[in-house]
N, C-alpha and C. Protein backbone atom coordinates (compact mmCIF):
# COMPACT_ATOMS: atom_id res chain seq x y z
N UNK A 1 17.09 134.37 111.07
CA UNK A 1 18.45 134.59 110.62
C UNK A 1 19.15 135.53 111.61
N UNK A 2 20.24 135.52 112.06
CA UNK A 2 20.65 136.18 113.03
C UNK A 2 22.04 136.58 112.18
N UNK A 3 21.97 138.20 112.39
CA UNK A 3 23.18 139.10 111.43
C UNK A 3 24.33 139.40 112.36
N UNK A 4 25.79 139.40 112.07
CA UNK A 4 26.61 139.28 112.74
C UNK A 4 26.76 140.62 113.50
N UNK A 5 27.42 141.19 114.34
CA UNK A 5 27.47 142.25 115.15
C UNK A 5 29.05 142.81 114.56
N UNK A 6 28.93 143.91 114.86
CA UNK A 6 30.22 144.91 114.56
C UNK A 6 30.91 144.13 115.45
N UNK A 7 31.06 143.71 116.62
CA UNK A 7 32.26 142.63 117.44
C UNK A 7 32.53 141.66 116.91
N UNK A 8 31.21 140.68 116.53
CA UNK A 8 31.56 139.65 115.97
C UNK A 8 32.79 139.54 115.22
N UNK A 9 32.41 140.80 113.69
CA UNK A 9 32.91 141.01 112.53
C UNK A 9 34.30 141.43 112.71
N UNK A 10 35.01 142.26 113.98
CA UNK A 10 36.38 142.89 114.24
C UNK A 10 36.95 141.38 114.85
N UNK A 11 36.28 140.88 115.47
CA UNK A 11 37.22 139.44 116.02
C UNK A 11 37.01 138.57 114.86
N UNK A 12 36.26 138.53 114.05
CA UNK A 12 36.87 137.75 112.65
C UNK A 12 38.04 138.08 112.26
N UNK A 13 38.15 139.44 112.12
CA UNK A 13 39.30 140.01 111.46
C UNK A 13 40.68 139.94 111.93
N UNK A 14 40.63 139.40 113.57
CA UNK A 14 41.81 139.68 113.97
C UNK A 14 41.68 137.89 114.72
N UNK A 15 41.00 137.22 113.90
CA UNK A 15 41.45 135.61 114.04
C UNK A 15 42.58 134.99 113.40
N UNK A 16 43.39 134.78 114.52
CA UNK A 16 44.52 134.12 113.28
C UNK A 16 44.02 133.16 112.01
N UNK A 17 43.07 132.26 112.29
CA UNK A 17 43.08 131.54 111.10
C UNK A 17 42.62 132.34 109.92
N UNK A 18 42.18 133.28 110.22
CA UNK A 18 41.67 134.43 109.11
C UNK A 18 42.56 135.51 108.68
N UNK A 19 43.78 135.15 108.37
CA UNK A 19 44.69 136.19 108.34
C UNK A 19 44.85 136.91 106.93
N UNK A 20 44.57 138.16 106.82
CA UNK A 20 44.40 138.97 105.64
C UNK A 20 45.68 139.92 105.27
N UNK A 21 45.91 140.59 104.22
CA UNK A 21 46.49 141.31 103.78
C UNK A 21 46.52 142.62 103.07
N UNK A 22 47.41 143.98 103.27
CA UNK A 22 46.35 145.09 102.58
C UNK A 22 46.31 144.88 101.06
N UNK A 23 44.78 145.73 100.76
CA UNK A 23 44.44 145.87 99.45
C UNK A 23 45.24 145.55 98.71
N UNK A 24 46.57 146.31 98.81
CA UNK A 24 47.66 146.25 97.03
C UNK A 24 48.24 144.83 97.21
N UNK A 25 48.30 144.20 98.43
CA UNK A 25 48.77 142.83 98.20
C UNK A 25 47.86 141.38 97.68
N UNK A 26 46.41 141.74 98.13
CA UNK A 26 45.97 140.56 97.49
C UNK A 26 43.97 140.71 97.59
N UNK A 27 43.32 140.43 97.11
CA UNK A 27 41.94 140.93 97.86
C UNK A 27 41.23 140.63 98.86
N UNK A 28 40.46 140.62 98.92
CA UNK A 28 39.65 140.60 100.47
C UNK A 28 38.73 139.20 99.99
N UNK A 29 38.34 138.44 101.05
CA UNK A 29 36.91 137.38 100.45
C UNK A 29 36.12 138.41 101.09
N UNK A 30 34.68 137.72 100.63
CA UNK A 30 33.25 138.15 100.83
C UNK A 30 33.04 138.29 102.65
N UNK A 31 33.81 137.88 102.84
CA UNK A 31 33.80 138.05 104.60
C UNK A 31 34.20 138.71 105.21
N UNK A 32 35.80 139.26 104.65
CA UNK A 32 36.45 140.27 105.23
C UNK A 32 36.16 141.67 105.04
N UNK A 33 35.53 141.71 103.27
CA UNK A 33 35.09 142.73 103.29
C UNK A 33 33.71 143.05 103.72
N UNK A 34 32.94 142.40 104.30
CA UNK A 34 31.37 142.49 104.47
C UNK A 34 31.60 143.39 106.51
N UNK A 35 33.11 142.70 106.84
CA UNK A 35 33.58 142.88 108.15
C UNK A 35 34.26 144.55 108.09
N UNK A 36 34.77 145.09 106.91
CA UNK A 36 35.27 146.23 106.70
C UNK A 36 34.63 147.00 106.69
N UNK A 37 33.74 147.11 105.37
CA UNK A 37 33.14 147.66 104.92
C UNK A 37 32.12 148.98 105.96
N UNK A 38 31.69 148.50 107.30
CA UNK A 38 30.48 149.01 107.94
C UNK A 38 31.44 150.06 108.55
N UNK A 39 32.61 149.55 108.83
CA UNK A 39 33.11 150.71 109.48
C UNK A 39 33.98 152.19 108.96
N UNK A 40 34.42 151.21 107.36
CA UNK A 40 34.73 152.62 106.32
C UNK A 40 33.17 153.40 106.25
N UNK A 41 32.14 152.62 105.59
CA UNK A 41 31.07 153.23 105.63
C UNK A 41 30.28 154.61 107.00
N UNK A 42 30.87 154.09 108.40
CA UNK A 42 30.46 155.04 109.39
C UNK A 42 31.49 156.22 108.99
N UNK A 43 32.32 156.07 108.51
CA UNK A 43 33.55 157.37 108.41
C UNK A 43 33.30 157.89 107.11
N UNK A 44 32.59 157.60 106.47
CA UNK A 44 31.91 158.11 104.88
C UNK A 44 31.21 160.09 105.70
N UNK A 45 30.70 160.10 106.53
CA UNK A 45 30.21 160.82 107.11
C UNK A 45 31.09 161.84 107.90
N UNK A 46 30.85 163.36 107.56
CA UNK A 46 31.84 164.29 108.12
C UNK A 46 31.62 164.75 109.84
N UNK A 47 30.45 164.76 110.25
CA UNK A 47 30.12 164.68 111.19
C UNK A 47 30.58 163.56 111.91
N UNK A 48 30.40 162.08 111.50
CA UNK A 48 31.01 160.93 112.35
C UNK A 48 32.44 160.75 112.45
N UNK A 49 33.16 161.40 111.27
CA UNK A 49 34.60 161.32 111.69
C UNK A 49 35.13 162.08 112.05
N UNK A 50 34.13 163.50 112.36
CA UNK A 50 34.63 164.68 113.66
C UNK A 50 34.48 163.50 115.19
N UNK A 51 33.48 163.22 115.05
CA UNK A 51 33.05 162.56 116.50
C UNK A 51 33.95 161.53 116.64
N UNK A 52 34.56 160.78 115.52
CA UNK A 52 35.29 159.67 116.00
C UNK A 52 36.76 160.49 116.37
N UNK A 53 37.57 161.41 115.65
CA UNK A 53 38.30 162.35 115.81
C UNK A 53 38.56 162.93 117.14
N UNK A 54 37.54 162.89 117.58
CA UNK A 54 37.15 163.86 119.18
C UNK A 54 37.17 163.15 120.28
N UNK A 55 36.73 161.60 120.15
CA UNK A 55 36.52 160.66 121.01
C UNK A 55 38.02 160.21 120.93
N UNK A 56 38.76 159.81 119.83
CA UNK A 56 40.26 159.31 119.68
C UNK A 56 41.46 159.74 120.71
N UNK A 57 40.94 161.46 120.62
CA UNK A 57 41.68 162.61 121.01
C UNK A 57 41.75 162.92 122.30
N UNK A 58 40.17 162.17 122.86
CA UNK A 58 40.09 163.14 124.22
C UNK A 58 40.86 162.28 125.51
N UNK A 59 41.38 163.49 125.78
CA UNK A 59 42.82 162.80 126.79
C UNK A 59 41.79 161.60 127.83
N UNK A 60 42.44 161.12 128.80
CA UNK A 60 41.98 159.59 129.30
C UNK A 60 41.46 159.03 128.77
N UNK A 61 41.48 159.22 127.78
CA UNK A 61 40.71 157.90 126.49
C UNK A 61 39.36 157.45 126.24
N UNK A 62 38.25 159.06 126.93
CA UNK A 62 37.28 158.62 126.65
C UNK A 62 36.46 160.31 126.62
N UNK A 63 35.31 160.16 126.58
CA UNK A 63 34.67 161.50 126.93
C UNK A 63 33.15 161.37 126.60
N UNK A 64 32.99 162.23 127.32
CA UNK A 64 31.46 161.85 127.90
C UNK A 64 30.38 162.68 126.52
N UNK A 65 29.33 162.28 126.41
CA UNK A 65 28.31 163.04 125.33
C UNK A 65 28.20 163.84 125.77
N UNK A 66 28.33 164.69 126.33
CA UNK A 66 28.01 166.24 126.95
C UNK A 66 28.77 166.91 126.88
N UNK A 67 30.26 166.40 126.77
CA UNK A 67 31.38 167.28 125.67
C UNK A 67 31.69 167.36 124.35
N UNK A 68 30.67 166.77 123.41
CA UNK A 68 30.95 166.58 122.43
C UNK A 68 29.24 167.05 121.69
N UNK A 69 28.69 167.23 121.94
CA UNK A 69 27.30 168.28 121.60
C UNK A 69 27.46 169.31 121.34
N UNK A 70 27.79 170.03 121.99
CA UNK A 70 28.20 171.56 122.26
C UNK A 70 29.03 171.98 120.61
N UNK A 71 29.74 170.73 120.42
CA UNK A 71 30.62 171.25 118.87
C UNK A 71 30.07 171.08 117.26
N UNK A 72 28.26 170.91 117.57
CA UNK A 72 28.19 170.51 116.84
C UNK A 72 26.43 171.34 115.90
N UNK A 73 25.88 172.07 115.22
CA UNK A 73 24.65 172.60 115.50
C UNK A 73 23.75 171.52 114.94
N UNK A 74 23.53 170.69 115.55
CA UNK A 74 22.53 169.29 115.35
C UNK A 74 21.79 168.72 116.97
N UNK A 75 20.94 168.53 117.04
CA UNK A 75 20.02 167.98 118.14
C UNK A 75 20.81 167.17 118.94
N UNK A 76 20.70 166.48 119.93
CA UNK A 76 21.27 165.54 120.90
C UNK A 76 20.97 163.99 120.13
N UNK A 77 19.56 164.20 119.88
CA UNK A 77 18.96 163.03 118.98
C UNK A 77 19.83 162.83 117.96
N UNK A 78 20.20 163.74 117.15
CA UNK A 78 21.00 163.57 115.82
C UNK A 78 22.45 163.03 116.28
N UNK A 79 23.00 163.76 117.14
CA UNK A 79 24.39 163.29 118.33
C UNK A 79 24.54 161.73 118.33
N UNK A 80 23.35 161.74 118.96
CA UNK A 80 23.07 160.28 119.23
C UNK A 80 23.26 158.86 118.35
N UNK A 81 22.24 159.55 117.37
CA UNK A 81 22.44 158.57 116.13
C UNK A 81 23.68 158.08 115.48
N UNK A 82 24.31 159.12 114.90
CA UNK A 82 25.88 159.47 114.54
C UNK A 82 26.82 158.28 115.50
N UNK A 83 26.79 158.62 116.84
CA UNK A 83 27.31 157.99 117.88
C UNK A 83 26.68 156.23 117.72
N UNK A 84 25.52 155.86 117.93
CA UNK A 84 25.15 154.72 117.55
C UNK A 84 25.63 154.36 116.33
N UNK A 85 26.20 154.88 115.20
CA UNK A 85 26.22 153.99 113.62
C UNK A 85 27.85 153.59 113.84
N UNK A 86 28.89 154.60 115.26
CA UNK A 86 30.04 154.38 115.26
C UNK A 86 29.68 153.14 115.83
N UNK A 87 28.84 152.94 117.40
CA UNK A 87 29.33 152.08 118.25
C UNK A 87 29.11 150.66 117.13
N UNK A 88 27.41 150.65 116.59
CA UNK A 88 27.56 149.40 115.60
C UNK A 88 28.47 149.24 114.60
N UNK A 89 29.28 149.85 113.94
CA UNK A 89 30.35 150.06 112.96
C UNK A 89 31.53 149.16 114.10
N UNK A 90 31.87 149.30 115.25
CA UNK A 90 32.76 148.57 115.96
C UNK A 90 33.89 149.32 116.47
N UNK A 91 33.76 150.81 116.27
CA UNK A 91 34.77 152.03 116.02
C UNK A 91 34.86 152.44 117.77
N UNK A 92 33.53 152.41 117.83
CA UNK A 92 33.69 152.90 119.77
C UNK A 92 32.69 152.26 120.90
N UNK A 93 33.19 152.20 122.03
CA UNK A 93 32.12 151.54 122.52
C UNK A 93 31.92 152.68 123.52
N UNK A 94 30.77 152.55 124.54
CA UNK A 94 30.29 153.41 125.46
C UNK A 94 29.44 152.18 126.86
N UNK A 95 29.60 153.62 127.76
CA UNK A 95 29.18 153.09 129.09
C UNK A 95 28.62 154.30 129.79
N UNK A 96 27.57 154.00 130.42
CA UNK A 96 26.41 154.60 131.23
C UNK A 96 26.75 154.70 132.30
N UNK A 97 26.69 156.04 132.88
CA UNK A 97 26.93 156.67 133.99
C UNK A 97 26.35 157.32 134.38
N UNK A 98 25.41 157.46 135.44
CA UNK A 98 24.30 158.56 135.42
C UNK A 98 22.85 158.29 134.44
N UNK A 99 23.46 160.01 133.85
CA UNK A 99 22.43 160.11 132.73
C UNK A 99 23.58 160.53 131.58
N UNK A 100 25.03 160.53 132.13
CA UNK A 100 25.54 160.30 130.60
C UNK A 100 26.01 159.26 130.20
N UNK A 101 26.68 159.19 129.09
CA UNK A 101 27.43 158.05 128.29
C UNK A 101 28.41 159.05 128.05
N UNK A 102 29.24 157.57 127.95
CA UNK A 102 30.91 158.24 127.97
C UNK A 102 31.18 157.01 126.72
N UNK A 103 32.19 157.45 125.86
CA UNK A 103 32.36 157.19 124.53
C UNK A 103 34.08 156.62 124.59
N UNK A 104 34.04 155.88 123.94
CA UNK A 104 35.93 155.54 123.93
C UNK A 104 36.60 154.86 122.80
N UNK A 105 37.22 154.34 121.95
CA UNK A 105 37.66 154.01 121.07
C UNK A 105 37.32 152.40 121.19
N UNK A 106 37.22 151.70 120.67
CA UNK A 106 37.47 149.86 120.54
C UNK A 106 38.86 150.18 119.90
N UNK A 107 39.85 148.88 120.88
CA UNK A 107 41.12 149.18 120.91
C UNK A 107 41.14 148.32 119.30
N UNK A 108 42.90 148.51 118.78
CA UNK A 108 42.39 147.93 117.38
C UNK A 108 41.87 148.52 116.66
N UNK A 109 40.72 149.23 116.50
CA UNK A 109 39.67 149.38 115.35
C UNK A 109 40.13 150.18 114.10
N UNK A 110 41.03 151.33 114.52
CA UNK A 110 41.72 152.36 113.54
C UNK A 110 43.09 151.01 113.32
N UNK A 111 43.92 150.83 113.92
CA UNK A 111 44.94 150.17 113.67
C UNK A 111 44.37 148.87 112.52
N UNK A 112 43.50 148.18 112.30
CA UNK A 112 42.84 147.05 111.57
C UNK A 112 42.65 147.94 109.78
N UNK A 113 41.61 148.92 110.09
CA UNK A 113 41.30 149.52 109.03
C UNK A 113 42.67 150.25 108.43
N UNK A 114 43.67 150.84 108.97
CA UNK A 114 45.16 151.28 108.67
C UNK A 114 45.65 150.54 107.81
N UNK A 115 46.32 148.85 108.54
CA UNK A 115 46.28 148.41 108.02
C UNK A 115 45.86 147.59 106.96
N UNK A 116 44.59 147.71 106.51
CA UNK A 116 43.79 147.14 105.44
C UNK A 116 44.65 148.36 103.93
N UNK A 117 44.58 149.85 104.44
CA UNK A 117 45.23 150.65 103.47
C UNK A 117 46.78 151.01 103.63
N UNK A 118 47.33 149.74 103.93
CA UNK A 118 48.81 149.57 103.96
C UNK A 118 49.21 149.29 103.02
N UNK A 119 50.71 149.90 102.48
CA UNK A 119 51.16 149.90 100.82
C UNK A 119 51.85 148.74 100.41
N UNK A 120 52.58 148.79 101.75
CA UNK A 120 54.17 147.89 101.64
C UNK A 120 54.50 146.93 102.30
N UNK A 121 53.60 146.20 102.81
CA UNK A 121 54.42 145.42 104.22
C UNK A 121 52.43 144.45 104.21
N UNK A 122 52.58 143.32 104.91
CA UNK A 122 51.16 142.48 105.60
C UNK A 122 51.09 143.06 106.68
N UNK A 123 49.63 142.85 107.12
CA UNK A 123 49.17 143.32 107.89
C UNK A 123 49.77 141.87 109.09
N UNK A 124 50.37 142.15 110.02
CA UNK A 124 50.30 140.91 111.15
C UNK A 124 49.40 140.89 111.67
N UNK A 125 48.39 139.37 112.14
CA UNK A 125 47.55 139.18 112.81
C UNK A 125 47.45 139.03 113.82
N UNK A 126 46.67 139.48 114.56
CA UNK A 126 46.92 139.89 116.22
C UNK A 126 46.42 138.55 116.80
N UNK A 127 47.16 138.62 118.03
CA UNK A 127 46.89 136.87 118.51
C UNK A 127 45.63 137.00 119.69
């Protein structure tokens, strides 16, 4: 059985033929929310939505794990993990340089989940 990937699941979401609407307008199927869900779930965590917070923030649009340790009193290992449940969640991706990784937003990813908790208006589907 092969389980879909946090990419997979964000380009479902932003398939036109799959076009959804927020919560107060109508519900989700078993797909959209199975596609949501992992990435509200990584932000359930106060630590991961400092780190996603920090990564959002950091000017050129990315920043390396070695600036973002230092703010935190937890192991590199623990860093790490946190950082892995974003990248599978679909929230950030990273790239190897050296011996660091540098961290950056997946474009979309906050704007998708926003709109999922939009009051007044559909969400438009991105082409």
């Amino acid at each position: 059985m092969v389980m879909p990937t946090a990419s997979s699941d964000l380009q479902s979401l932003t398939d036109t033929n799959n076009a959804w609407e927020p919560l107060t307008r109508g519900p989700l199927d078993p797909q959209q929310a199975g596609a949501f869900a992992p990435m509200f779930k990584a932000l359930g965590d106060p630590v991961r939505l400092r780190l996603l917070s920090m990564i959002a923030s950091a000017g050129g649009g990315e920043v390396c794990v070695c600036d973002l340790t230092g703010s935190f009193a937890l192991t590199g290992p623990t860093i790490s993990h946190h950082l892995k449940v974003l990248r599978e969640a679909g929230l950030v991706d990273s790239d190897r340089r050296g011996t660091w990784v540098y961290y950056r937003l997946v474009p979309g990813a906050l704007t998708l989940m926003g709109g999922l908790l939009e009051l007044d208006r559909a969400v438009p589907v991105a082409a």
